[in-house]
Protein backbone atom coordinates (compact mmCIF):
# COMPACT_ATOMS: atom_id res chain seq x y z
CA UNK A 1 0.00 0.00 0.00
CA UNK A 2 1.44 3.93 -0.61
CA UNK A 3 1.04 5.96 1.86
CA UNK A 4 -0.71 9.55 1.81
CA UNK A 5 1.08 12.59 2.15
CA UNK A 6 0.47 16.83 1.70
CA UNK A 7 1.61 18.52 -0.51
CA UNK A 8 4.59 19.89 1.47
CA UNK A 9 6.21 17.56 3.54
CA UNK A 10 6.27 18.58 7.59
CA UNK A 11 9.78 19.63 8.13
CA UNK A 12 11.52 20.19 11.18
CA UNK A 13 13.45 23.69 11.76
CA UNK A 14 16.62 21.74 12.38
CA UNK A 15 17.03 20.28 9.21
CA UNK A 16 16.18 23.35 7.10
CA UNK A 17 19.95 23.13 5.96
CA UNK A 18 19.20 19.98 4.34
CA UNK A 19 15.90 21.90 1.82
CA UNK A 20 17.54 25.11 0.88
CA UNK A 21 16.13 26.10 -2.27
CA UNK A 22 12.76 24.13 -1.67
CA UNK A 23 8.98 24.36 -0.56
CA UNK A 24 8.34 23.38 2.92
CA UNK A 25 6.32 23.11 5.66
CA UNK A 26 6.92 24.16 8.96
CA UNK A 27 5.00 23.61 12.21
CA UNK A 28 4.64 25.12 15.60
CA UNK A 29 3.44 28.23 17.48
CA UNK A 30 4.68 31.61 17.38
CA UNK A 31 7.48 33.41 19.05
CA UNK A 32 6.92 37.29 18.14
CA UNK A 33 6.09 39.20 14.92
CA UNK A 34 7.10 42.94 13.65
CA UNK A 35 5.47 44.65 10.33
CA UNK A 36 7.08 47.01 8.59
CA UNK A 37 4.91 48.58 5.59
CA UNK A 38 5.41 45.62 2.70
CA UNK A 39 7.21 43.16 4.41
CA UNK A 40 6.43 41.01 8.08
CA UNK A 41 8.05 39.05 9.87
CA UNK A 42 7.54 36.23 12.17
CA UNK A 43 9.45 34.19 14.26
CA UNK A 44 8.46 30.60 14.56
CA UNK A 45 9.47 27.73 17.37
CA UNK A 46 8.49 23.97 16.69
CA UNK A 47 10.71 22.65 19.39
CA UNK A 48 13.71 22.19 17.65
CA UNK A 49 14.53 25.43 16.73
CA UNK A 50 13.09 29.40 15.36
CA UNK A 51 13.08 30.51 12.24
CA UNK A 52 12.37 33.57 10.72
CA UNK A 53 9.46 33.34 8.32
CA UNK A 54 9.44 36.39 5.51
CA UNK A 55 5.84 37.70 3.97
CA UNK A 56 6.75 39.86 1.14
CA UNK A 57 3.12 41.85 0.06
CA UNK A 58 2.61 40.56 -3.68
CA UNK A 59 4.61 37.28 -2.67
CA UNK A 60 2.74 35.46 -0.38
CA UNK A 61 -0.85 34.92 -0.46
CA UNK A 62 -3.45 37.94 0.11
CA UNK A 63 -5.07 36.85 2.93
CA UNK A 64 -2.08 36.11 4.63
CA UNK A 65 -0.48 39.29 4.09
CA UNK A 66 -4.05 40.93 5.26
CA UNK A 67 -4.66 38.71 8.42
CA UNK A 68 -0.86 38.90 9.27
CA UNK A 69 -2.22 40.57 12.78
CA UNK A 70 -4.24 37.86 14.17
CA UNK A 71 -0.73 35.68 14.44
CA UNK A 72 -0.33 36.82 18.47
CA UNK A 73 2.37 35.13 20.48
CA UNK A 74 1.91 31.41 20.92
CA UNK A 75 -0.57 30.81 18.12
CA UNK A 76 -0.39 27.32 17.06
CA UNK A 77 0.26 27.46 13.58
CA UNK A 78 1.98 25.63 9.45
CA UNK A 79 3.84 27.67 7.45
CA UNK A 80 4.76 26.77 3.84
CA UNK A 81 7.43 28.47 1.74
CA UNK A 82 10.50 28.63 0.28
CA UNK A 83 13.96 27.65 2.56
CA UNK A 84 16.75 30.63 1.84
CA UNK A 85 19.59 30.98 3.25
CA UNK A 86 20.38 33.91 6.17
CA UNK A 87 23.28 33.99 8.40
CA UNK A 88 21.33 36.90 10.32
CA UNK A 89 18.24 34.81 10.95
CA UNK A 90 18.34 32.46 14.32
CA UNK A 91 19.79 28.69 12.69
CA UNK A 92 21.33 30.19 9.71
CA UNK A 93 18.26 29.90 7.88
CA UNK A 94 14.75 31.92 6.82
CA UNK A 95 11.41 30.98 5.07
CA UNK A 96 10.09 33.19 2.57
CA UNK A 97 6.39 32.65 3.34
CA UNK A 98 4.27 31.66 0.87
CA UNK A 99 0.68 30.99 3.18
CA UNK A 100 -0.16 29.93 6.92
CA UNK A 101 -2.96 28.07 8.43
CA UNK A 102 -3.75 28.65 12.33
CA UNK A 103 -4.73 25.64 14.04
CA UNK A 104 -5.45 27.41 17.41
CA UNK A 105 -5.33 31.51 18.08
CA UNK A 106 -3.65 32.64 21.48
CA UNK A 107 -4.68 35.76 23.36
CA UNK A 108 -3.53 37.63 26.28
CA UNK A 109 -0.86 34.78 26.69
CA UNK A 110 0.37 34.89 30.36
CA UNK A 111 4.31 35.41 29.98
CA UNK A 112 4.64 38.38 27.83
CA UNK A 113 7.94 39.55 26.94
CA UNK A 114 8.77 41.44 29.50
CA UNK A 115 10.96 41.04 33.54
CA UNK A 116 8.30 38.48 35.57
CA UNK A 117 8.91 37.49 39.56
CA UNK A 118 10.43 34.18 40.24
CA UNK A 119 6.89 32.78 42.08
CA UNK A 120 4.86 33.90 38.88
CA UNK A 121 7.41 31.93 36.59
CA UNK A 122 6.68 28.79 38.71
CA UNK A 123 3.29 29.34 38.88
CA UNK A 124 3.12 29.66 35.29
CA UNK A 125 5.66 26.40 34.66
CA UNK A 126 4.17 24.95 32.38
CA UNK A 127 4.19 27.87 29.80
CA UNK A 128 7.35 29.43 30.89
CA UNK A 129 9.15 26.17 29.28
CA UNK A 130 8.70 27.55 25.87
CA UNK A 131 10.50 29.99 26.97
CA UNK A 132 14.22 29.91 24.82
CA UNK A 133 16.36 29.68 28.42
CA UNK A 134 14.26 27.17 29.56
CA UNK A 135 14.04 25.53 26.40
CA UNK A 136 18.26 25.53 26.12
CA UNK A 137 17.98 24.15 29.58
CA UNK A 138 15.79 21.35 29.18
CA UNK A 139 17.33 20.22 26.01
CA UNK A 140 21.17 20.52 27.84
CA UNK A 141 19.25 18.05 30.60
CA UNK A 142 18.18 15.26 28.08
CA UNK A 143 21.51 15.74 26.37
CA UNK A 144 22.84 14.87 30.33
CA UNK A 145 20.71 12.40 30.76
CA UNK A 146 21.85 10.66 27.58
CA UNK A 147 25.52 11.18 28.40
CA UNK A 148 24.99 9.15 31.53
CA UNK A 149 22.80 6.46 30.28
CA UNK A 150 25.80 5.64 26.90
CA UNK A 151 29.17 6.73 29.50
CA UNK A 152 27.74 3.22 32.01
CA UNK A 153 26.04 1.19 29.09
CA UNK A 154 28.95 1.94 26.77
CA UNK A 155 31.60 0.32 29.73
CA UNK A 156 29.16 -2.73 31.00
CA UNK A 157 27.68 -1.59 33.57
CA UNK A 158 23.77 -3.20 33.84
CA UNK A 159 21.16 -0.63 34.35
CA UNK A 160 18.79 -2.27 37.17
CA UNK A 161 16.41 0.13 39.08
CA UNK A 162 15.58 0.55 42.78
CA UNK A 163 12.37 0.67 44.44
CA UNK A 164 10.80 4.02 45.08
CA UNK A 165 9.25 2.39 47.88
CA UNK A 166 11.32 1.42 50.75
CA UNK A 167 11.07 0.25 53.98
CA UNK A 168 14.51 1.65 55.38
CA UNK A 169 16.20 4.80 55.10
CA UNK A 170 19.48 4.99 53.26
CA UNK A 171 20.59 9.00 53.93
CA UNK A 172 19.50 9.16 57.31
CA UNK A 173 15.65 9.66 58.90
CA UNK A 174 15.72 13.12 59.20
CA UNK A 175 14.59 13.35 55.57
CA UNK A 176 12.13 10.51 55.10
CA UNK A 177 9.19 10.88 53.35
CA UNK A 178 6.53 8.28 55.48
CA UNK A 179 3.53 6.70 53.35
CA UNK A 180 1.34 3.87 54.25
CA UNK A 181 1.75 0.66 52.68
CA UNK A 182 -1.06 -1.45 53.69
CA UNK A 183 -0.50 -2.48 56.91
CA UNK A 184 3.05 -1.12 57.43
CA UNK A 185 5.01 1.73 56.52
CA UNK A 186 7.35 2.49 53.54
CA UNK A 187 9.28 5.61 52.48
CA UNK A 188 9.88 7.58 49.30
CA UNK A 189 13.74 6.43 48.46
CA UNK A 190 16.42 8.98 49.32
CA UNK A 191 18.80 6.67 47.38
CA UNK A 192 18.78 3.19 45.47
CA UNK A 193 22.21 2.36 46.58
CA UNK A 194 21.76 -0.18 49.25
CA UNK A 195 20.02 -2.38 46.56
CA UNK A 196 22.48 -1.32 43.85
CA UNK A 197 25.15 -3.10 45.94
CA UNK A 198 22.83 -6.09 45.85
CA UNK A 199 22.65 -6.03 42.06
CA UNK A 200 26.63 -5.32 42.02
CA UNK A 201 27.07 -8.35 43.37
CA UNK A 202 24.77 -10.16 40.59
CA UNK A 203 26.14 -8.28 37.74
CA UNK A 204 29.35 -7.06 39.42
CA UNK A 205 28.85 -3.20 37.49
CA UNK A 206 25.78 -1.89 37.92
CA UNK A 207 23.42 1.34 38.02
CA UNK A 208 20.25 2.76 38.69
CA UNK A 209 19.20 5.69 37.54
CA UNK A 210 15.65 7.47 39.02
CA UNK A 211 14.20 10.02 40.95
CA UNK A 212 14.51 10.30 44.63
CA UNK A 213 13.12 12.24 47.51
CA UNK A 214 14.70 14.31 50.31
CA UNK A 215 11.87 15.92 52.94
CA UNK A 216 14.80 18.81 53.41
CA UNK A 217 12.61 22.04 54.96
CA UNK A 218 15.37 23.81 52.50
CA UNK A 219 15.19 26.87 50.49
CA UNK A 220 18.59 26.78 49.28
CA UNK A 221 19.34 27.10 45.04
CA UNK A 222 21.26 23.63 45.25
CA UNK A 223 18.27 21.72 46.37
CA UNK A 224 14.77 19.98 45.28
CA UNK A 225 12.43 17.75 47.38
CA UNK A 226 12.51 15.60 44.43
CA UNK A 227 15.58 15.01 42.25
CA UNK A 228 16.78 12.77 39.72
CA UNK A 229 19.92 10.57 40.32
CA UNK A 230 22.35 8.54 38.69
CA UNK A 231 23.74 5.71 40.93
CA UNK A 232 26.66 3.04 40.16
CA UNK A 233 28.01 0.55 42.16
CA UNK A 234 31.35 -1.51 41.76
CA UNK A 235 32.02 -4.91 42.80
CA UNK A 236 36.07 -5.69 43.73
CA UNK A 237 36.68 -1.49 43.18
CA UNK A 238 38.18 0.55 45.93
CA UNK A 239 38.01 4.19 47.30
CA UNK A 240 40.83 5.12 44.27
CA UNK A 241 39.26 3.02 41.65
CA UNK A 242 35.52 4.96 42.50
CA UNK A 243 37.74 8.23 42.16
CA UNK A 244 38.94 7.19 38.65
CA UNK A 245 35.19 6.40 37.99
CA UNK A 246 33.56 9.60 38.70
CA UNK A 247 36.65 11.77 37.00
CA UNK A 248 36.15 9.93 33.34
CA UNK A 249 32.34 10.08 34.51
CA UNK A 250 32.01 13.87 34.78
CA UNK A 251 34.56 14.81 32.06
CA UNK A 252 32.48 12.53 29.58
CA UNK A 253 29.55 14.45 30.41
CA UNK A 254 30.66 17.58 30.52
CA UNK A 255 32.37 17.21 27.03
CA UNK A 256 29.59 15.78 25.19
CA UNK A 257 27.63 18.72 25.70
CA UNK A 258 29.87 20.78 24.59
CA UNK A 259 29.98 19.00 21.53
CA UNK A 260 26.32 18.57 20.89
CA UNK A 261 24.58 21.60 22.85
CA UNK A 262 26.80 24.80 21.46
CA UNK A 263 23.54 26.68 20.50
CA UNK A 264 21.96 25.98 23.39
CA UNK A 265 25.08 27.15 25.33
CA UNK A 266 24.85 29.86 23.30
CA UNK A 267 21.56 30.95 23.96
CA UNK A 268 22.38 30.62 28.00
CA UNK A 269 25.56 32.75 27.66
CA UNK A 270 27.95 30.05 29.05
CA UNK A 271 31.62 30.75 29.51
CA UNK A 272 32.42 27.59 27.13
CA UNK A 273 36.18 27.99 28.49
CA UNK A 274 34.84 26.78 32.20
CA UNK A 275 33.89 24.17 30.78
CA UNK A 276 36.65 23.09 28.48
CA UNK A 277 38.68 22.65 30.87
CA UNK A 278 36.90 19.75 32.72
CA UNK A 279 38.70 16.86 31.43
CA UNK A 280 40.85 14.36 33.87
CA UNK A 281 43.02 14.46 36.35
CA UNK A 282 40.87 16.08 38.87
CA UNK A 283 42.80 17.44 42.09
CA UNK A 284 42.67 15.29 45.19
CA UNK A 285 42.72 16.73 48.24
CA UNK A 286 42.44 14.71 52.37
CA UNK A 287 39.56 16.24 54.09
CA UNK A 288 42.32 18.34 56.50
CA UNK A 289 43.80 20.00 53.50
CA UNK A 290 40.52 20.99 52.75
CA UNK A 291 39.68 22.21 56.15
CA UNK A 292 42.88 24.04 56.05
CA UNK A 293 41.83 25.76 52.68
CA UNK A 294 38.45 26.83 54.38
CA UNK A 295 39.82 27.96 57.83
CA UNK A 296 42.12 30.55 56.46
CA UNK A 297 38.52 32.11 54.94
CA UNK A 298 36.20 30.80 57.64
CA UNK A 299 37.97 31.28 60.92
CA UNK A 300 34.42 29.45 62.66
CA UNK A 301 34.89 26.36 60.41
CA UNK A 302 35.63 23.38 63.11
CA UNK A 303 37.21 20.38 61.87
CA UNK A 304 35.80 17.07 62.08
CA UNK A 305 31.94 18.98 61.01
CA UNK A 306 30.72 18.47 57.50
CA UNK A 307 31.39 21.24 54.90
CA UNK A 308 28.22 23.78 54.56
CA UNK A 309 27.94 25.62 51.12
CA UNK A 310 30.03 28.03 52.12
CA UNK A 311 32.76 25.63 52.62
CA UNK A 312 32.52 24.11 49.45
CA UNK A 313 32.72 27.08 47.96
CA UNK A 314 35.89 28.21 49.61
CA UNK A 315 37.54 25.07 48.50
CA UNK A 316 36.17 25.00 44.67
CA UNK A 317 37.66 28.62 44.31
CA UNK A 318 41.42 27.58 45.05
CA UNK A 319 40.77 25.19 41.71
CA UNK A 320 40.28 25.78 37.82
CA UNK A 321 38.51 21.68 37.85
CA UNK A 322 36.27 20.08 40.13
CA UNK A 323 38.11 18.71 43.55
CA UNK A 324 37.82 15.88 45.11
CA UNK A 325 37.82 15.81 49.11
CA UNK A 326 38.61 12.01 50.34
CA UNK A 327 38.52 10.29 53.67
CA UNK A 328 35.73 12.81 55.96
CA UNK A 329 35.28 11.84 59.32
CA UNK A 330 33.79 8.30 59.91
CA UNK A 331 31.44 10.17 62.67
CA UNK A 332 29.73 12.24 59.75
CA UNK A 333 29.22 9.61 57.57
CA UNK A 334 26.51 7.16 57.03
CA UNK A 335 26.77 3.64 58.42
CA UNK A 336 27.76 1.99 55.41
CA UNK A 337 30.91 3.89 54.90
CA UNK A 338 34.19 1.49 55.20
CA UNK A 339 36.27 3.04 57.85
CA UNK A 340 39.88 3.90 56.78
CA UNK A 341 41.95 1.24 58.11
CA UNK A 342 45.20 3.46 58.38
CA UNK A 343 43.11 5.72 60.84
CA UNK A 344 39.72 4.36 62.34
CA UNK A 345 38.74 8.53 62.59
CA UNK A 346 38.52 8.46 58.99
CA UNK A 347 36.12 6.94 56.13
CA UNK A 348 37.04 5.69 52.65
CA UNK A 349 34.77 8.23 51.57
CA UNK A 350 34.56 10.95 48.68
CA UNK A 351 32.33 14.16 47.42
CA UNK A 352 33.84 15.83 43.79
CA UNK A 353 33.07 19.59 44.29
CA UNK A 354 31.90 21.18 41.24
CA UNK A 355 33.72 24.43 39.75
CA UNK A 356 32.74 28.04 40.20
CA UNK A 357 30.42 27.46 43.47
CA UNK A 358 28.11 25.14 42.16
CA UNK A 359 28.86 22.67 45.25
CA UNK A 360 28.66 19.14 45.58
CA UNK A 361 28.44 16.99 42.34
CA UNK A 362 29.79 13.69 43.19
CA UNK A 363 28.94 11.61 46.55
CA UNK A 364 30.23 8.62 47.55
CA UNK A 365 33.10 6.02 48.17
CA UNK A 366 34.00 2.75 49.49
CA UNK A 367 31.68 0.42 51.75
CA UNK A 368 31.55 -1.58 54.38
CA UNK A 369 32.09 -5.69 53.52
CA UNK A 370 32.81 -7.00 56.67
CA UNK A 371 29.17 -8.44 58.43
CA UNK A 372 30.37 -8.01 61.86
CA UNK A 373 31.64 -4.66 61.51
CA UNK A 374 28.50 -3.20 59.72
CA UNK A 375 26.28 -5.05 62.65
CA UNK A 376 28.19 -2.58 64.82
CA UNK A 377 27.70 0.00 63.04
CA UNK A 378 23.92 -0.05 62.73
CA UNK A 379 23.71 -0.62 66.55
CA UNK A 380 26.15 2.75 66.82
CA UNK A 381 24.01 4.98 64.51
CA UNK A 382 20.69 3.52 66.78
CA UNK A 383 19.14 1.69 63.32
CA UNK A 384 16.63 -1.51 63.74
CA UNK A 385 19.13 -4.52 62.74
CA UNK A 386 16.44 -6.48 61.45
CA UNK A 387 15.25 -3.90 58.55
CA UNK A 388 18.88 -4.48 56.93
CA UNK A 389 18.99 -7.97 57.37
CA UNK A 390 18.31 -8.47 53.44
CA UNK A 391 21.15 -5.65 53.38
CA UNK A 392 23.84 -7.52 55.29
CA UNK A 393 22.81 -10.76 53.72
CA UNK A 394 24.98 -9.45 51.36
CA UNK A 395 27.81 -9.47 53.18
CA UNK A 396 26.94 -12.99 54.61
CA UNK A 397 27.44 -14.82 51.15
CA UNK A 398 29.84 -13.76 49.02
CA UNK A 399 31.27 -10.58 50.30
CA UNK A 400 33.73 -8.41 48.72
CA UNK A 401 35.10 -4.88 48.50
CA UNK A 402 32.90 -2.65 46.30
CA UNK A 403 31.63 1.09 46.01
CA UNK A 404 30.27 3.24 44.13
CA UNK A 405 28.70 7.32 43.80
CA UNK A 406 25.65 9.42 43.61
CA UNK A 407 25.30 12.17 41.45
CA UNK A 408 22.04 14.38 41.03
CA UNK A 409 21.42 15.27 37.69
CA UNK A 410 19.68 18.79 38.31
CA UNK A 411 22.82 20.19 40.35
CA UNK A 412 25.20 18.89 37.51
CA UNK A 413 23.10 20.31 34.77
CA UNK A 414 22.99 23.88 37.09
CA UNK A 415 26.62 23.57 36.89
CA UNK A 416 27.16 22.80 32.88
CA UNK A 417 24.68 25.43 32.24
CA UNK A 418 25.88 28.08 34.41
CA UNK A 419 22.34 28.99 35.96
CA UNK A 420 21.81 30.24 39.61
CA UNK A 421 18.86 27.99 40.96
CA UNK A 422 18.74 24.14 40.00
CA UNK A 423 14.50 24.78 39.96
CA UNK A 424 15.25 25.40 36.24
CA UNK A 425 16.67 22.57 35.56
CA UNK A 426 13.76 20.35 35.83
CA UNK A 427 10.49 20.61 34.25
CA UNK A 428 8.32 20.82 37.03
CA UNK A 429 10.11 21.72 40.30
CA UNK A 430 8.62 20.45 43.48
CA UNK A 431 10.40 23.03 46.12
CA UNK A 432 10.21 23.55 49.88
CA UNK A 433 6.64 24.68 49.66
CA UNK A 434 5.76 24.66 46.22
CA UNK A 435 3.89 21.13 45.00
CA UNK A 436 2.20 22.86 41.85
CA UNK A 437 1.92 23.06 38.92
């Protein structure tokens, strides 16, 4: 059987380099328009891209020339005519309009081009995404989000998810959300790691890679109640071979966006040269050095406490790449953590401190394999033994050194894109008071 098709064949903004010369049709909703006696102009966005769209009086059709003025911004809307080139135009390229047809007419849209507060741009989400920052944004994050997904698949690592439904906390149970589950209670996950070392001991690399949940009572611009994370996990791999994991990790990223997303770094203004510079070795630094770093800033920094934003900005600023700050305090680390044996006050832990302020990136390190020693820790950080017995099972039958990292996908993609607040880098924030739209 053939198949039906217009006219015009539906192209996509993006490709218009590939028609020059011919009759298209282009798709999507407007952006803004200007007259100017015999000639208007139009911008068009179909999610790929704008283009400028030409009506020439005598060119294009009548009516279209005449009813120009009922395009307002956001009108859903096909334009056919003829691809030329224009280096001036937005993508290189310009229509020279032939005729439209308005599927849907927009009036008194709510985000007008003009300065709007921060609580009317969240309370109008779900328009302000068409917005071109939030559009470079968003398409930065999926480029992010693939980056992760081919740097593990690409180097055998098994993606297997985690429940969002747990029955133990992971972070600590200060920032648990509780939810009834029939007769008992579960939790929203603050982390799939716990069963990501299960699954690294089935498939010896593994993954997950989801959202998660943190009931923080925070109003900071490095944290969401809801977050997406990326979490691997490394049988037989130490504290130095989880270092050497997260360096290639974050340089991958970083550097595939910079090959892929240049207009959209473009559009957000990004120094590129911050980020072209983000390619392995990463500094290393003990947590003392750091402390030392901090103290000549923050004379009220005391040692052995964990590192407020503040702090971790104090220590990013002495470095042109992210830093990583190895072996905190056992004391300020979760139960899990695998105590260094060369000093029992320390853990074979890790966080990779993002560049220019941005905080936090990386989280992790080595765990805990020994059964008897993790039994005493549970009893020292006052958990219920019995809710990790599954958890320590693992260390009952067939134990062996492994760890692995977190890293939050929102906070990186604040940091590639060089925005202020990670609530723009996910679709729909949910926020320390804010659960809508």
């Amino acid at each position: 059987m053939g198949t039906i098709q217009g006219k015009h064949q539906d192209t996509y903004i993006e490709e218009l380099s590939k028609f020059e010369g011919q009759t298209v049709t282009l798709k999507g909703w407007v952006s803004k328009t200007r007259s100017s006696g015999k000639i208007k102009f139009l911008n068009l966005r179909d999610g790929t891209g704008i283009c400028q769209c030409i009506f020439f009086k005598g060119e294009c059709e009548e009516t279209s020339f005449d009813n120009f003025s009922e395009l307002t911004q956001e009108t859903a809307m096909s334009v056919t005519g003829t691809v030329r080139k224009e280096p001036r135009s937005p993508g290189g390229y310009e229509l020279g309009a032939q005729t439209y047809k308005v599927y849907s007419k927009t009036s008194e849209y709510p985000i007008s081009p003009k300065e709007h507060g921060v609580d009317f741009l969240l309370n109008n989400r779900h328009l302000w995404l068409r917005s071109k920052k939030q559009h470079a944004i968003l398409r930065i994050r999926a480029e992010v989000v693939a980056a992760v997904r081919d740097f593990f698949d690409g180097r055998g690592f098994t993606l297997t998810d985690a429940p969002i439904l747990t029955p133990n906390a992971c972070e600590g149970t200060s920032t648990l959300f509780e939810t009834q589950y029939f007769d008992d209670k579960a939790y929203l996950s603050q982390s799939g790691q716990l069963y990501m070392e299960a699954t690294a001991m089935a498939f010896r690399k593994a993954y997950c890679f989801g959202p998660t949940f943190r009931a923080e009572k925070s109003k900071t611009r490095r944290h969401l109640i809801e977050f997406w994370m990326v979490e691997p996990e490394v049988a037989f791999a130490d504290l130095a071979d989880n270092m050497e994991l997260a360096e290639e990790f974050v340089g991958y990223v970083v550097q595939r966006v910079l090959k892929n997303k240049q207009a959209e770094l473009k559009t957000l203004e990004r120094d590129l040269s911050k980020l072209e510079n983000i390619k392995g070795p990463f500094p290393k630094i003990h947590y003392r050095e750091a402390c030392d770093i901090i103290l000549k800033e923050n004379k009220d920094f005391v040692i052995g406490d964990d590192f407020g934003g503040t702090d971790e900005t104090i220590i990013s600023s002495h470095f042109d790449k992210p830093v990583f700050v190895h072996r905190y305090p056992a004391k300020i680390k979760a139960f899990y953590m695998k105590e260094d044996p060369e000093n029992k006050e320390d853990s074979l832990s890790c966080d990779l401190l993002a560049t220019e302020g941005y905080g936090e990136l990386i989280g992790g390190g080595q765990r805990e394999e020994s059964v008897d020693v993790l039994i005493q820790k549970i009893k020292e950080h006052d958990l219920n033994e019995e809710d990790f017995s599954w958890y320590l099972d693992l260390r009952r039958y067939g134990s062996v050194p492994h760890a692995g990292f977190g890293m939050g996908i929102e906070r990186c993609v604040a940091w590639i894109c060089g925005i202020a607040h990670v609530r723009e880098t996910i679709p729909f924030p949910r926020l320390y008071g804010r659960l809508k739209p």
